[in-house]
N, C-alpha and C. Protein backbone atom coordinates (compact mmCIF):
# COMPACT_ATOMS: atom_id res chain seq x y z
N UNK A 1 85.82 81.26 236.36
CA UNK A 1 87.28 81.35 236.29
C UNK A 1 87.80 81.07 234.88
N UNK A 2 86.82 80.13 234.18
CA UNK A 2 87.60 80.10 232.69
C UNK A 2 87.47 81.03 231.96
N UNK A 3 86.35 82.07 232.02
CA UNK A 3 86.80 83.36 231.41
C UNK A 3 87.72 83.90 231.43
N UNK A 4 88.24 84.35 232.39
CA UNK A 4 89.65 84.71 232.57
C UNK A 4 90.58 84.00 232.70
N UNK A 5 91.05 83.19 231.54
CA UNK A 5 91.90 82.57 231.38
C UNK A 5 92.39 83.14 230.26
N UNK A 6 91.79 83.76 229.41
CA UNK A 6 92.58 84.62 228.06
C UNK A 6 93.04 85.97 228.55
N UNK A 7 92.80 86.25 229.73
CA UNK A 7 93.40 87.33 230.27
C UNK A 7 94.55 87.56 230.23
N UNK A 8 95.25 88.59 229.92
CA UNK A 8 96.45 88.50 230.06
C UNK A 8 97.15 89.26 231.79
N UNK A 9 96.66 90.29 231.52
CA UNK A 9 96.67 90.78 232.60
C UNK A 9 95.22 91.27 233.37
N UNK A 10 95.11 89.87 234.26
CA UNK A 10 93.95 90.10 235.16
C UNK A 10 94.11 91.28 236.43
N UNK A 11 95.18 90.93 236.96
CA UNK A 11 95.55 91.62 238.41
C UNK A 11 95.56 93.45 237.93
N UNK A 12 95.85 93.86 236.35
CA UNK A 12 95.20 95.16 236.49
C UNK A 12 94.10 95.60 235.78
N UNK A 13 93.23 94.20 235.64
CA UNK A 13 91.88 94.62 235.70
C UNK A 13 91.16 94.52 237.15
N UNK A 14 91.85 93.56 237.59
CA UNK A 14 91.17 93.61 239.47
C UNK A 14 91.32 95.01 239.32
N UNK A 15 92.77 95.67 239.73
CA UNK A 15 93.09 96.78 240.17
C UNK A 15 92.01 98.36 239.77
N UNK A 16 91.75 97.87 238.44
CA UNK A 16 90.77 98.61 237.57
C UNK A 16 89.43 98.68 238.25
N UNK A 17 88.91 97.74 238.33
CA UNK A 17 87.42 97.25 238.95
C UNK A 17 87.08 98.03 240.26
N UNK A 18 88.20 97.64 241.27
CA UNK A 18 88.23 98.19 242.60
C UNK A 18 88.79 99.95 242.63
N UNK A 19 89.26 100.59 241.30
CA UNK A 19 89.79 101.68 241.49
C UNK A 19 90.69 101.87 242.16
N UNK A 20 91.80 100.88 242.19
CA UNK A 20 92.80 101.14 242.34
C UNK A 20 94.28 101.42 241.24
N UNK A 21 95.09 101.60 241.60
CA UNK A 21 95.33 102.78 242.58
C UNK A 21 95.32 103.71 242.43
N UNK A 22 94.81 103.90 244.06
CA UNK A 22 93.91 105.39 244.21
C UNK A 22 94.81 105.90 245.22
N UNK A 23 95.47 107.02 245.12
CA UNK A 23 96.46 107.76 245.90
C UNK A 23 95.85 108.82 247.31
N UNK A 24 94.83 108.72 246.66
CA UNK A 24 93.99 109.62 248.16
C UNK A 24 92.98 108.13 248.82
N UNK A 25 93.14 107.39 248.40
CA UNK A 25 92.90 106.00 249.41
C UNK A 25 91.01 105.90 249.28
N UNK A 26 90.49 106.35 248.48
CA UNK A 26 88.95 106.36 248.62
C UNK A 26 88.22 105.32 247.34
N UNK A 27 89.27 105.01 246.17
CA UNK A 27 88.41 104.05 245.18
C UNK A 27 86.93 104.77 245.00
N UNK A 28 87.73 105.91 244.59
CA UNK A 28 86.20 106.31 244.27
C UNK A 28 85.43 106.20 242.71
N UNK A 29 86.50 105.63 242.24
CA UNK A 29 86.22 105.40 240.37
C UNK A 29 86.11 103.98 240.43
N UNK A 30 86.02 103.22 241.49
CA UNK A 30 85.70 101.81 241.15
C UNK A 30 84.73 101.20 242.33
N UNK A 31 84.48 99.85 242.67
CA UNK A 31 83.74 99.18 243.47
C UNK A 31 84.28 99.00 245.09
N UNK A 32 85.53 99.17 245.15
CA UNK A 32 86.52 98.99 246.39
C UNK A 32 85.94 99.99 247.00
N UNK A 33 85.99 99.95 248.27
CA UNK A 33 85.28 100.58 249.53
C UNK A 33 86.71 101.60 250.14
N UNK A 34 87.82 101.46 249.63
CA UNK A 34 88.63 102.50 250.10
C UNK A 34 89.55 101.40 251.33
N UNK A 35 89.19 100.61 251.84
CA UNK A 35 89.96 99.74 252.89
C UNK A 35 90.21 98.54 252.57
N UNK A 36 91.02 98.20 252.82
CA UNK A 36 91.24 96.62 253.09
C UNK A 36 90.59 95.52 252.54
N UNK A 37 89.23 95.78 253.69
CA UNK A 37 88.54 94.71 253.57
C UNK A 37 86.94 94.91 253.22
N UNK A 38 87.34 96.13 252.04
CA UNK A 38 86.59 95.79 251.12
C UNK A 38 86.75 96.06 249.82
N UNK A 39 88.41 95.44 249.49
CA UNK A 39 88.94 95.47 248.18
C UNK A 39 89.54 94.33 247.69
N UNK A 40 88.58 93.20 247.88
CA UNK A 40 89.10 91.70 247.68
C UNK A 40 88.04 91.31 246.03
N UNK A 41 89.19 90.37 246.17
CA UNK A 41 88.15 89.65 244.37
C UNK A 41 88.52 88.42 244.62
N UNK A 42 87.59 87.36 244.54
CA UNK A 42 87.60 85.66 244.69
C UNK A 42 86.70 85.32 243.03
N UNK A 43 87.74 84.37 242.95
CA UNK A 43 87.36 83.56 241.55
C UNK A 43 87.25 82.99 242.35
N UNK A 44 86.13 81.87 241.56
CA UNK A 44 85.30 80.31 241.48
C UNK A 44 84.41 80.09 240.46
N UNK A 45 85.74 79.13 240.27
CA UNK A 45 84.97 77.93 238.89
C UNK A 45 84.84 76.57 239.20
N UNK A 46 84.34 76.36 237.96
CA UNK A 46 84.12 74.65 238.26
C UNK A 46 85.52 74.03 237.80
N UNK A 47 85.97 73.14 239.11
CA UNK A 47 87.21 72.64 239.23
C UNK A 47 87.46 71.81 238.02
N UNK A 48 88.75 70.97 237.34
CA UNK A 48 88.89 70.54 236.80
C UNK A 48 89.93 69.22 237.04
N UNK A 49 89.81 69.58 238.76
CA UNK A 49 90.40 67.98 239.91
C UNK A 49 89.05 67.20 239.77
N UNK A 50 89.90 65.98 239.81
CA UNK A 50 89.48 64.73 240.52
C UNK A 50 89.15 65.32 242.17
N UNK A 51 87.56 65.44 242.76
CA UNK A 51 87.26 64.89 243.66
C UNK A 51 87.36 66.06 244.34
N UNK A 52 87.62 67.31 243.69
CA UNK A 52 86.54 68.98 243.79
C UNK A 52 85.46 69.55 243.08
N UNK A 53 84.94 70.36 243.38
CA UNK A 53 84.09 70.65 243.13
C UNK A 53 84.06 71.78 242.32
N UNK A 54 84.95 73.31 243.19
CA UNK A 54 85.25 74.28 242.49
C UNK A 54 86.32 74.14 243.10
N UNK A 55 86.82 75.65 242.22
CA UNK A 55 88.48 75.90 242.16
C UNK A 55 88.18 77.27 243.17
N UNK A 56 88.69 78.16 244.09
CA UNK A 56 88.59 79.15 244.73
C UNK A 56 89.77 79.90 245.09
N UNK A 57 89.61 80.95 244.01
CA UNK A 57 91.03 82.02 244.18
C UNK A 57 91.16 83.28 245.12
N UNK A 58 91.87 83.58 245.80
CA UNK A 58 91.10 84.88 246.76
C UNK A 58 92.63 86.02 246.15
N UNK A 59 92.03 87.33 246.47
CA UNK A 59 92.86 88.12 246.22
C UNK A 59 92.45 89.53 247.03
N UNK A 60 94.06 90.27 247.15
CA UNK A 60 93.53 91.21 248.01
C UNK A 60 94.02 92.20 247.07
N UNK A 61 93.51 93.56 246.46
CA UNK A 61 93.54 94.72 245.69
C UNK A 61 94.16 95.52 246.43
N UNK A 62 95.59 96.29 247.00
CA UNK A 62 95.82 97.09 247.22
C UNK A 62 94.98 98.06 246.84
N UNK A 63 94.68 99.40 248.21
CA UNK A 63 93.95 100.14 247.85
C UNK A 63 94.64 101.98 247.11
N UNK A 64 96.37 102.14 247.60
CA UNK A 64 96.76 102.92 247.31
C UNK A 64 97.90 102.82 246.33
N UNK A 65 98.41 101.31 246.10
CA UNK A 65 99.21 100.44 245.71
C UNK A 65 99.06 99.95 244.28
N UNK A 66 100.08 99.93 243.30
CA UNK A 66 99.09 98.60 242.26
C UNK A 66 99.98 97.73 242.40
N UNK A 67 99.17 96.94 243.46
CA UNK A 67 98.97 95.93 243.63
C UNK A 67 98.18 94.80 244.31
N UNK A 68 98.66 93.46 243.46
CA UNK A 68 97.42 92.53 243.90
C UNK A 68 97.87 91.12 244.61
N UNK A 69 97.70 91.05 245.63
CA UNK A 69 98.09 90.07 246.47
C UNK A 69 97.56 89.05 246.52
N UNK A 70 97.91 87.73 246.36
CA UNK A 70 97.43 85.85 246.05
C UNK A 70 97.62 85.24 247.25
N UNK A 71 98.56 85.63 248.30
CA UNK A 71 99.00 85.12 249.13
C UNK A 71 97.76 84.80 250.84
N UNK A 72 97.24 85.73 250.92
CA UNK A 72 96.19 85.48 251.54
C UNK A 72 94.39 84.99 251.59
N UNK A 73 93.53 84.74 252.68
CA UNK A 73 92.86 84.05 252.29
C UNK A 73 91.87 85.50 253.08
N UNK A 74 90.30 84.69 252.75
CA UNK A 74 89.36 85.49 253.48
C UNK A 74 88.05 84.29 253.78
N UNK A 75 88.21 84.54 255.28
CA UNK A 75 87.14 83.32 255.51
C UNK A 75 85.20 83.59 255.44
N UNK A 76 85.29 84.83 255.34
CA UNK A 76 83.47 84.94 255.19
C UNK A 76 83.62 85.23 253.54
N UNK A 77 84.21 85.11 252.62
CA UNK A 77 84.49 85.18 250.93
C UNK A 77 84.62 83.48 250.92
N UNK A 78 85.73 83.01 251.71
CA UNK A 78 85.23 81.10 251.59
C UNK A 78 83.84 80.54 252.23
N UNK A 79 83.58 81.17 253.29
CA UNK A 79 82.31 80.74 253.70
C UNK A 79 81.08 80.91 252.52
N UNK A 80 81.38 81.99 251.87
CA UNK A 80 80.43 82.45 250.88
C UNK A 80 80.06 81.55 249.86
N UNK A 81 81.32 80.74 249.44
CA UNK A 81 81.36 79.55 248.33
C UNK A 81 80.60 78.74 248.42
């Protein structure tokens, strides 16, 4: 996660990565699977709290959209941690 901290704009390099947006819905110029739920990106770094461990960011890549959503979570991407 501290790499991307000089980022300026991360959310359209997510968008980039996953090939979005993609107007015929397939991400076919990037890693995104064309759906949902398989156009997510989770940061994890090493935390910089008292009394964590890591830090864990989840995000969801619109697939036809640019856009990138913070607001939700994904529990087999936290299980993964």
């Amino acid at each position: 996660s501290r790499d991307l901290e000089g980022i300026k704009d991360r959310d359209m390099m997510f968008a980039v990565a996953m090939g979005s947006p993609d107007r015929f819905g397939r991400q076919l110029d990037g890693m995104g699977g064309g759906t949902s739920s398989t156009s997510k990106v989770v940061i994890v770094g090493e935390s910089r709290k008292e009394h964590c461990d890591v830090d864990y960011t989840f995000c969801q890549v619109a697939v036809e959209d640019q856009l990138v959503d913070y607001s939700g979570t994904c529990g087999n991407l936290a299980a993964a941690v």
